[in-house]
PDB file of N, CA and C in Angstrom:
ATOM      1  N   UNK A   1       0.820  -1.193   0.000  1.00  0.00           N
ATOM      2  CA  UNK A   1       0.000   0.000   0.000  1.00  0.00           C
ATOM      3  C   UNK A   1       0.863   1.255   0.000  1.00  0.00           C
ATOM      4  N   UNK A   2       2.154   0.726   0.287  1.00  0.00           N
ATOM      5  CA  UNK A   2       3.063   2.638   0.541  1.00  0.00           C
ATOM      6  C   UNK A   2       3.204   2.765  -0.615  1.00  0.00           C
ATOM      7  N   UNK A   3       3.113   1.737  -1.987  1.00  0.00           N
ATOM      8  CA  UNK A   3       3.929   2.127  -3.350  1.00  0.00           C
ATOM      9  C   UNK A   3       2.458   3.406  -3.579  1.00  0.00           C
ATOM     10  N   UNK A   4       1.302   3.445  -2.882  1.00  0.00           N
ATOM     11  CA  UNK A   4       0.314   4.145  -3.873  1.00  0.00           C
ATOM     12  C   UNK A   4       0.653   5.523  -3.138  1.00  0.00           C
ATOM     13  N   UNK A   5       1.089   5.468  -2.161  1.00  0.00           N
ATOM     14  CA  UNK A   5       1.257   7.327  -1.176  1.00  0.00           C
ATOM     15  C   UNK A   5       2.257   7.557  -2.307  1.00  0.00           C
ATOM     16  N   UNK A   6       3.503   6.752  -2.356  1.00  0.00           N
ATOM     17  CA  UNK A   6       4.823   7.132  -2.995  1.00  0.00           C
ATOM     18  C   UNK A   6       4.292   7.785  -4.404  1.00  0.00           C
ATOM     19  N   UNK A   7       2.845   7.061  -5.064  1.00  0.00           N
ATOM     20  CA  UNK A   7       2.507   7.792  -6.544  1.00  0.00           C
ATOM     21  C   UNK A   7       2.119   9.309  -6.277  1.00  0.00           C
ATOM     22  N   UNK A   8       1.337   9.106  -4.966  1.00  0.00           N
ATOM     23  CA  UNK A   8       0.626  10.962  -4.982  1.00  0.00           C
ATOM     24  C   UNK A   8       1.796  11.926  -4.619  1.00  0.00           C
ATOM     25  N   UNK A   9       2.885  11.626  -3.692  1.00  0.00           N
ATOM     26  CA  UNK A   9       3.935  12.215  -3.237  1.00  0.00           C
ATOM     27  C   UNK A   9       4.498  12.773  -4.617  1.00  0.00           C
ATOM     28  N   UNK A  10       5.049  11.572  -5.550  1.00  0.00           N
ATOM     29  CA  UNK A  10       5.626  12.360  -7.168  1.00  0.00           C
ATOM     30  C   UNK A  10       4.750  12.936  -7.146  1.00  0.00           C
ATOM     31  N   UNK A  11       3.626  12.993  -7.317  1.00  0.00           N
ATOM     32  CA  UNK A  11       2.793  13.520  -8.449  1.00  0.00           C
ATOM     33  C   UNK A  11       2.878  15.240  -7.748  1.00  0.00           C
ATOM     34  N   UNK A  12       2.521  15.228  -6.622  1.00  0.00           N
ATOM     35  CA  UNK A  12       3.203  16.361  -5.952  1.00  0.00           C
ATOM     36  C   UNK A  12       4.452  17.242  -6.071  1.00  0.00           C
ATOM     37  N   UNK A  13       5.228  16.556  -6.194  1.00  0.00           N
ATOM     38  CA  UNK A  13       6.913  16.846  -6.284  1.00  0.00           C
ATOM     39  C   UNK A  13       7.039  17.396  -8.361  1.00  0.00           C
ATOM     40  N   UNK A  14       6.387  16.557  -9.143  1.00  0.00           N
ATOM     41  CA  UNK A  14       6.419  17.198 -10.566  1.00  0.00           C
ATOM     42  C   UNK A  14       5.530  18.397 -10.376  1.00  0.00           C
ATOM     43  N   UNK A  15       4.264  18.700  -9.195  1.00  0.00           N
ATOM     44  CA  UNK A  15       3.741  20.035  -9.519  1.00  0.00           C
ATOM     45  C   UNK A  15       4.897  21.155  -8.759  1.00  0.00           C
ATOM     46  N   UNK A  16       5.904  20.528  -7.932  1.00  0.00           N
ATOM     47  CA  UNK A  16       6.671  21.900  -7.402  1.00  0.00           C
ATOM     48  C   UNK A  16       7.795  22.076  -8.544  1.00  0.00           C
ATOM     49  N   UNK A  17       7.887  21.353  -9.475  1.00  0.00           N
ATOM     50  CA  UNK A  17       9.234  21.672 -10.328  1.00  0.00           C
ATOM     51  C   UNK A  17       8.304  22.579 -11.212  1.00  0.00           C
ATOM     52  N   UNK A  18       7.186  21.965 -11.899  1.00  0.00           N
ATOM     53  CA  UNK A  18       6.522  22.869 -12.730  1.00  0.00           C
ATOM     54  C   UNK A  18       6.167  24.224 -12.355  1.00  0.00           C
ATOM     55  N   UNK A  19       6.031  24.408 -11.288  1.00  0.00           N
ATOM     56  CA  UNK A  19       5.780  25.599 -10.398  1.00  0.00           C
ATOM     57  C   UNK A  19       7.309  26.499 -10.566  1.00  0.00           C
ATOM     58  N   UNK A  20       8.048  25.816 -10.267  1.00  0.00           N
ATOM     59  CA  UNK A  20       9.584  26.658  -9.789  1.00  0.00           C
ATOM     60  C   UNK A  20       9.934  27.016 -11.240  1.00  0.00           C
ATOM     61  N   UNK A  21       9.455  26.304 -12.811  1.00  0.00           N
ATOM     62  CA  UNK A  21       9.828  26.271 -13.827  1.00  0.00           C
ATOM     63  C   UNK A  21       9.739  27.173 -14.342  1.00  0.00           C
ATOM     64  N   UNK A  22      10.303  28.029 -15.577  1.00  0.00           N
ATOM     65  CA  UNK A  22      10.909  29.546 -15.931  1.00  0.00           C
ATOM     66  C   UNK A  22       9.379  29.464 -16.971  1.00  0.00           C
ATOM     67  N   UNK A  23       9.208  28.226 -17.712  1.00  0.00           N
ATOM     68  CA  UNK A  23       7.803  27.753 -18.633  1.00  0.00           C
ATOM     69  C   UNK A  23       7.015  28.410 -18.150  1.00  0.00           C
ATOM     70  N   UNK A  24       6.079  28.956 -19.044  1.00  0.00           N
ATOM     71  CA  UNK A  24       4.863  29.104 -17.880  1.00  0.00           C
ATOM     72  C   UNK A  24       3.674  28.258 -18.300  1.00  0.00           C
ATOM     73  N   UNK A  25       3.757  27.428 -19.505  1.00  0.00           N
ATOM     74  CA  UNK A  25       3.267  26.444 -19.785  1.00  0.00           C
ATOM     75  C   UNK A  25       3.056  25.365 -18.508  1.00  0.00           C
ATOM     76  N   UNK A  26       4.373  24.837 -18.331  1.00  0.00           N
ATOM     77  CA  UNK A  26       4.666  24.035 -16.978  1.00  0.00           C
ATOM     78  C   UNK A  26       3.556  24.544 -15.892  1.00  0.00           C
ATOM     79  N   UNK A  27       3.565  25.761 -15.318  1.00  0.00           N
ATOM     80  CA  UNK A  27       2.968  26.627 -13.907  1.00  0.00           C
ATOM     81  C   UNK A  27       1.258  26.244 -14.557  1.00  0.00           C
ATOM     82  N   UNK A  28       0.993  26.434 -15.723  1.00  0.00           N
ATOM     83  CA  UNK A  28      -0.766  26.065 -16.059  1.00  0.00           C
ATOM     84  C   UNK A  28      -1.089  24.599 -16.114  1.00  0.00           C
ATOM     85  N   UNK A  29      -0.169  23.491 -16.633  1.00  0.00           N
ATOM     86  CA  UNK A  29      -0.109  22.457 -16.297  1.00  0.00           C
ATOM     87  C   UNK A  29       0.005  21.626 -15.061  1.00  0.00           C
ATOM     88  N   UNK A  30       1.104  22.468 -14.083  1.00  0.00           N
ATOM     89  CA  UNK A  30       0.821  22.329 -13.135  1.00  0.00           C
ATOM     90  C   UNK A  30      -0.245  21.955 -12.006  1.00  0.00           C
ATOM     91  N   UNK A  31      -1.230  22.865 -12.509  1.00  0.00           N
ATOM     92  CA  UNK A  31      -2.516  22.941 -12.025  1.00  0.00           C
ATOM     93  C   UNK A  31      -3.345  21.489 -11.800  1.00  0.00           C
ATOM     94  N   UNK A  32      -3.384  20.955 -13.205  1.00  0.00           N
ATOM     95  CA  UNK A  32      -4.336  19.764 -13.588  1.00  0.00           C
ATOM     96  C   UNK A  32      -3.345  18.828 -12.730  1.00  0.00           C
ATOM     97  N   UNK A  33      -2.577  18.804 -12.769  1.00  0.00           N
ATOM     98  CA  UNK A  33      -1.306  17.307 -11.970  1.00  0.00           C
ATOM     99  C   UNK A  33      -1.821  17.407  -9.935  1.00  0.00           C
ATOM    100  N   UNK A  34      -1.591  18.694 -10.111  1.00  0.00           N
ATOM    101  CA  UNK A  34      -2.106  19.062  -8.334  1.00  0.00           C
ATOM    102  C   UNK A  34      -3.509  18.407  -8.413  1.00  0.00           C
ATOM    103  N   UNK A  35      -4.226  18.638  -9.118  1.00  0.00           N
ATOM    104  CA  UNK A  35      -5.667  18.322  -9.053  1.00  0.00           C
ATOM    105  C   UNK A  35      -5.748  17.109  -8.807  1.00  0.00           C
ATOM    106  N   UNK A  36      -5.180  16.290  -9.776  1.00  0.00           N
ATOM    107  CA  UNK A  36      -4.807  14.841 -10.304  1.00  0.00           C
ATOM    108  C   UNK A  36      -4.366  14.311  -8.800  1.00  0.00           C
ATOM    109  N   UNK A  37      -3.455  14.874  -8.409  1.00  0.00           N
ATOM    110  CA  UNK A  37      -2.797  14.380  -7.253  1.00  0.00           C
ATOM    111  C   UNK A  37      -4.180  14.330  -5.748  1.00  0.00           C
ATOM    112  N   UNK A  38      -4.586  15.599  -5.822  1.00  0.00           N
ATOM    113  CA  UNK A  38      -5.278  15.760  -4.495  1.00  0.00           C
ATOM    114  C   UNK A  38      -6.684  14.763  -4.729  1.00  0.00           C
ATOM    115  N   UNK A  39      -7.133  14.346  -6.145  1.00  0.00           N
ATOM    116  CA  UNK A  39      -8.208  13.097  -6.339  1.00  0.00           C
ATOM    117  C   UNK A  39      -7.922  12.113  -5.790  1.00  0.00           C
ATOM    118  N   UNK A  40      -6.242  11.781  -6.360  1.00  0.00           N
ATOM    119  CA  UNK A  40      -5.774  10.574  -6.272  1.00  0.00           C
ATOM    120  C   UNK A  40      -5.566  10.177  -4.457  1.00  0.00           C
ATOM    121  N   UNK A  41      -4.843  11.581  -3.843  1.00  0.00           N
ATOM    122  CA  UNK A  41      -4.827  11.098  -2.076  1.00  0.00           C
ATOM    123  C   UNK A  41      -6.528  11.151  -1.379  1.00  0.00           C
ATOM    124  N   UNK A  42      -7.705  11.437  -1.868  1.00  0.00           N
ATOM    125  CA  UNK A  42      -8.840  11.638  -1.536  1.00  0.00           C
ATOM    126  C   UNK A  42      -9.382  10.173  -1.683  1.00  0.00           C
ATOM    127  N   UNK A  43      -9.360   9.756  -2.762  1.00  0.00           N
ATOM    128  CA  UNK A  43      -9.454   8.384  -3.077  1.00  0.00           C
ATOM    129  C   UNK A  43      -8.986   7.044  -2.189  1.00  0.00           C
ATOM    130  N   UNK A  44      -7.521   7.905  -2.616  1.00  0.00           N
ATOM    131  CA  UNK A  44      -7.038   6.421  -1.112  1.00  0.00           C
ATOM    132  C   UNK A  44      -7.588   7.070   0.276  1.00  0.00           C
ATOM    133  N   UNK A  45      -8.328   7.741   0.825  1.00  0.00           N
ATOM    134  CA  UNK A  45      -8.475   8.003   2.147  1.00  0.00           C
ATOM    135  C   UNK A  45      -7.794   8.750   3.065  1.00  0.00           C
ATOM    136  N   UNK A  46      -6.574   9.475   2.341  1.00  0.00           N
ATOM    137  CA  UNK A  46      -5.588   9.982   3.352  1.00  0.00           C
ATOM    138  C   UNK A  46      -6.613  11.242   3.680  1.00  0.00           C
ATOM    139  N   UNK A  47      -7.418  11.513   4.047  1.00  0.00           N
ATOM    140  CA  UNK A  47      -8.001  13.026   4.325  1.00  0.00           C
ATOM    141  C   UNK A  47      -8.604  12.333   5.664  1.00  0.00           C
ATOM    142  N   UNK A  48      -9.083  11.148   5.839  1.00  0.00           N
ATOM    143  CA  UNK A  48     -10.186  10.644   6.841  1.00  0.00           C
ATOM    144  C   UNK A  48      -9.036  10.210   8.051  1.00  0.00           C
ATOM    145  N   UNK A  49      -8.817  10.158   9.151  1.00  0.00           N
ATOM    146  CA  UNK A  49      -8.751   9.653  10.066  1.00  0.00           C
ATOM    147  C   UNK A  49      -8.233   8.518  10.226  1.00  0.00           C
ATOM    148  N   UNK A  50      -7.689   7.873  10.351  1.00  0.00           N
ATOM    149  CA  UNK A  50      -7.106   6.538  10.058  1.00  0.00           C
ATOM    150  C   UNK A  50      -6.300   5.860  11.255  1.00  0.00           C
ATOM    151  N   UNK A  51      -6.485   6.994  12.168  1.00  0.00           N
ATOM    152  CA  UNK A  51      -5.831   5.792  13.459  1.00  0.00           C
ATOM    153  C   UNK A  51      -6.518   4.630  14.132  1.00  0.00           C
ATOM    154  N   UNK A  52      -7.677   4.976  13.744  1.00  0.00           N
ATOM    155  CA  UNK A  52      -8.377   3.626  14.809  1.00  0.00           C
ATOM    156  C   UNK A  52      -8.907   2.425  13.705  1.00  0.00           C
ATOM    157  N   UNK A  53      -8.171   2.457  12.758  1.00  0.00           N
ATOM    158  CA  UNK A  53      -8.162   1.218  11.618  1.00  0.00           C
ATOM    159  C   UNK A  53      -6.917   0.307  11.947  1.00  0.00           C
ATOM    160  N   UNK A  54      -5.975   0.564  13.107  1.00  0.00           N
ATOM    161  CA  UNK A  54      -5.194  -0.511  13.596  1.00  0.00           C
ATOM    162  C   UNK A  54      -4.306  -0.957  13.002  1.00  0.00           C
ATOM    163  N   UNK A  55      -3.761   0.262  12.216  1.00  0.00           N
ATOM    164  CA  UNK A  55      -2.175  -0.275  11.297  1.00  0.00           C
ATOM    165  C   UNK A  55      -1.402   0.569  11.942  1.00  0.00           C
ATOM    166  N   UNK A  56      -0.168   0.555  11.628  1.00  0.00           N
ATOM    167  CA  UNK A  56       1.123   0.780  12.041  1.00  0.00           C
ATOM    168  C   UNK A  56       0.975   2.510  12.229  1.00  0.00           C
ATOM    169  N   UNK A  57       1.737   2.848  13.595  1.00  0.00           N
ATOM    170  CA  UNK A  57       1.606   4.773  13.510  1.00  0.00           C
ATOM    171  C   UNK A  57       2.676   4.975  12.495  1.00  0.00           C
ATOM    172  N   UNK A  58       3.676   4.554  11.873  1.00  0.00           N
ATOM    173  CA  UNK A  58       4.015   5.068  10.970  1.00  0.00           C
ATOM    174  C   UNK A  58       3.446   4.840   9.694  1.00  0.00           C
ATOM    175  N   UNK A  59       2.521   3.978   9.628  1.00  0.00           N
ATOM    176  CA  UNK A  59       1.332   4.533   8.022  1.00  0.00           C
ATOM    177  C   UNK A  59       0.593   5.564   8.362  1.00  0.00           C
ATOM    178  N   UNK A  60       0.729   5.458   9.363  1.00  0.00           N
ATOM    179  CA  UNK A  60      -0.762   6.747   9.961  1.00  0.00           C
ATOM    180  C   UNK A  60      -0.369   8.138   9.680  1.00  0.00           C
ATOM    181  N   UNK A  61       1.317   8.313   9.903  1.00  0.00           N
ATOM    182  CA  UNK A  61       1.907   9.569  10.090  1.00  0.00           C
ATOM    183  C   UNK A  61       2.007   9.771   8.808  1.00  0.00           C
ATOM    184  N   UNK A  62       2.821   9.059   7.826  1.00  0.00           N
ATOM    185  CA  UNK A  62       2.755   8.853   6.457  1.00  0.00           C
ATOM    186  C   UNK A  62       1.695   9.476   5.431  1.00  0.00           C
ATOM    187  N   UNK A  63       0.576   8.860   6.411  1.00  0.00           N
ATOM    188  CA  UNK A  63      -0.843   8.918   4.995  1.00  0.00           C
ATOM    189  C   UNK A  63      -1.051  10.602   6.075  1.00  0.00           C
ATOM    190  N   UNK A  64      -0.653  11.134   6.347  1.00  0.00           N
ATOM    191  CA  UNK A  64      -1.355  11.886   6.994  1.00  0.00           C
ATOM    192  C   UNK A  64      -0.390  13.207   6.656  1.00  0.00           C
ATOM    193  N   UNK A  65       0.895  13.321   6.338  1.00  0.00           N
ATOM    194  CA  UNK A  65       1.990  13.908   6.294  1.00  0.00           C
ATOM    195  C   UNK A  65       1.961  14.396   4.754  1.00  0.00           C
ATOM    196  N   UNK A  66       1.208  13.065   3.927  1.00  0.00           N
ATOM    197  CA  UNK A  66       1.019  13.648   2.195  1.00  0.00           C
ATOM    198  C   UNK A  66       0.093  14.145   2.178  1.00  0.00           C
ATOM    199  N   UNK A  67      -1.393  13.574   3.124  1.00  0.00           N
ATOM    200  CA  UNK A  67      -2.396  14.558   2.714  1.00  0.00           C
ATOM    201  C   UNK A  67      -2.164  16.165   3.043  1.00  0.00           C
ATOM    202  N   UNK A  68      -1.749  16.259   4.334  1.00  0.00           N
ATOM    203  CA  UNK A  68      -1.279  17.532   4.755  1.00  0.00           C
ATOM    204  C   UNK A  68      -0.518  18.748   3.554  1.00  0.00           C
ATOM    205  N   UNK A  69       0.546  17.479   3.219  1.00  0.00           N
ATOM    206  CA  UNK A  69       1.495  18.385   2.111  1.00  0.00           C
ATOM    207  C   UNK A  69       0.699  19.068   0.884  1.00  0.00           C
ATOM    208  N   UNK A  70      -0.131  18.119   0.156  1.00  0.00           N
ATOM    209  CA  UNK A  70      -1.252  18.339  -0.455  1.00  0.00           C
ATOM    210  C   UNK A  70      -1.826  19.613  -0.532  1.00  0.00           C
ATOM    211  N   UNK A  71      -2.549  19.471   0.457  1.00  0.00           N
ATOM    212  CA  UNK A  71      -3.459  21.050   0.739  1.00  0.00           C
ATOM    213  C   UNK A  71      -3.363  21.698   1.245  1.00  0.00           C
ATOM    214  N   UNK A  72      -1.918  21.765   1.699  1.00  0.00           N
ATOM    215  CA  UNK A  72      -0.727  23.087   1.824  1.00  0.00           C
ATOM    216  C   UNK A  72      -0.574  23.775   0.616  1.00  0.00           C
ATOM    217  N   UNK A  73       0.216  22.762  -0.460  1.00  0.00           N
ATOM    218  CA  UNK A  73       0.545  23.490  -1.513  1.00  0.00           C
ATOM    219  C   UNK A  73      -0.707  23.701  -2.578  1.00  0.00           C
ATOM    220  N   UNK A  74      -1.891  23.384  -2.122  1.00  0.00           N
ATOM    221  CA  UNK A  74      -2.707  24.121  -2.963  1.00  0.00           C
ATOM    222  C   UNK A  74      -3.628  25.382  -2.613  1.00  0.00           C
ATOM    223  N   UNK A  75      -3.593  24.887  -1.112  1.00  0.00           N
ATOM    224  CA  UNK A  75      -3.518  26.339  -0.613  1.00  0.00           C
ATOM    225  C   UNK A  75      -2.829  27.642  -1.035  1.00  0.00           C
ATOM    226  N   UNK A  76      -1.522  27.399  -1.105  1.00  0.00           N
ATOM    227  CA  UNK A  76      -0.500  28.462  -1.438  1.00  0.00           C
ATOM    228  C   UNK A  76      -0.862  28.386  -2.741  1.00  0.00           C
TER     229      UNK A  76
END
Protein backbone atom coordinates (compact mmCIF):
# COMPACT_ATOMS: atom_id res chain seq x y z
CA UNK A 1 0.00 0.00 0.00
CA UNK A 2 3.06 2.64 0.54
CA UNK A 3 3.93 2.13 -3.35
CA UNK A 4 0.31 4.15 -3.87
CA UNK A 5 1.26 7.33 -1.18
CA UNK A 6 4.82 7.13 -3.00
CA UNK A 7 2.51 7.79 -6.54
CA UNK A 8 0.63 10.96 -4.98
CA UNK A 9 3.94 12.22 -3.24
CA UNK A 10 5.63 12.36 -7.17
CA UNK A 11 2.79 13.52 -8.45
CA UNK A 12 3.20 16.36 -5.95
CA UNK A 13 6.91 16.85 -6.28
CA UNK A 14 6.42 17.20 -10.57
CA UNK A 15 3.74 20.04 -9.52
CA UNK A 16 6.67 21.90 -7.40
CA UNK A 17 9.23 21.67 -10.33
CA UNK A 18 6.52 22.87 -12.73
CA UNK A 19 5.78 25.60 -10.40
CA UNK A 20 9.58 26.66 -9.79
CA UNK A 21 9.83 26.27 -13.83
CA UNK A 22 10.91 29.55 -15.93
CA UNK A 23 7.80 27.75 -18.63
CA UNK A 24 4.86 29.10 -17.88
CA UNK A 25 3.27 26.44 -19.78
CA UNK A 26 4.67 24.04 -16.98
CA UNK A 27 2.97 26.63 -13.91
CA UNK A 28 -0.77 26.06 -16.06
CA UNK A 29 -0.11 22.46 -16.30
CA UNK A 30 0.82 22.33 -13.14
CA UNK A 31 -2.52 22.94 -12.02
CA UNK A 32 -4.34 19.76 -13.59
CA UNK A 33 -1.31 17.31 -11.97
CA UNK A 34 -2.11 19.06 -8.33
CA UNK A 35 -5.67 18.32 -9.05
CA UNK A 36 -4.81 14.84 -10.30
CA UNK A 37 -2.80 14.38 -7.25
CA UNK A 38 -5.28 15.76 -4.50
CA UNK A 39 -8.21 13.10 -6.34
CA UNK A 40 -5.77 10.57 -6.27
CA UNK A 41 -4.83 11.10 -2.08
CA UNK A 42 -8.84 11.64 -1.54
CA UNK A 43 -9.45 8.38 -3.08
CA UNK A 44 -7.04 6.42 -1.11
CA UNK A 45 -8.47 8.00 2.15
CA UNK A 46 -5.59 9.98 3.35
CA UNK A 47 -8.00 13.03 4.32
CA UNK A 48 -10.19 10.64 6.84
CA UNK A 49 -8.75 9.65 10.07
CA UNK A 50 -7.11 6.54 10.06
CA UNK A 51 -5.83 5.79 13.46
CA UNK A 52 -8.38 3.63 14.81
CA UNK A 53 -8.16 1.22 11.62
CA UNK A 54 -5.19 -0.51 13.60
CA UNK A 55 -2.18 -0.28 11.30
CA UNK A 56 1.12 0.78 12.04
CA UNK A 57 1.61 4.77 13.51
CA UNK A 58 4.02 5.07 10.97
CA UNK A 59 1.33 4.53 8.02
CA UNK A 60 -0.76 6.75 9.96
CA UNK A 61 1.91 9.57 10.09
CA UNK A 62 2.75 8.85 6.46
CA UNK A 63 -0.84 8.92 4.99
CA UNK A 64 -1.36 11.89 6.99
CA UNK A 65 1.99 13.91 6.29
CA UNK A 66 1.02 13.65 2.19
CA UNK A 67 -2.40 14.56 2.71
CA UNK A 68 -1.28 17.53 4.76
CA UNK A 69 1.49 18.38 2.11
CA UNK A 70 -1.25 18.34 -0.45
CA UNK A 71 -3.46 21.05 0.74
CA UNK A 72 -0.73 23.09 1.82
CA UNK A 73 0.55 23.49 -1.51
CA UNK A 74 -2.71 24.12 -2.96
CA UNK A 75 -3.52 26.34 -0.61
CA UNK A 76 -0.50 28.46 -1.44
Amino acid sequence: MMYLYSYVHSLHLMVSYLFCSVNREGARSAWTILGLASRAAQSLGLHKNCAVWQISPEEVEERSRVWWELLTYDLL
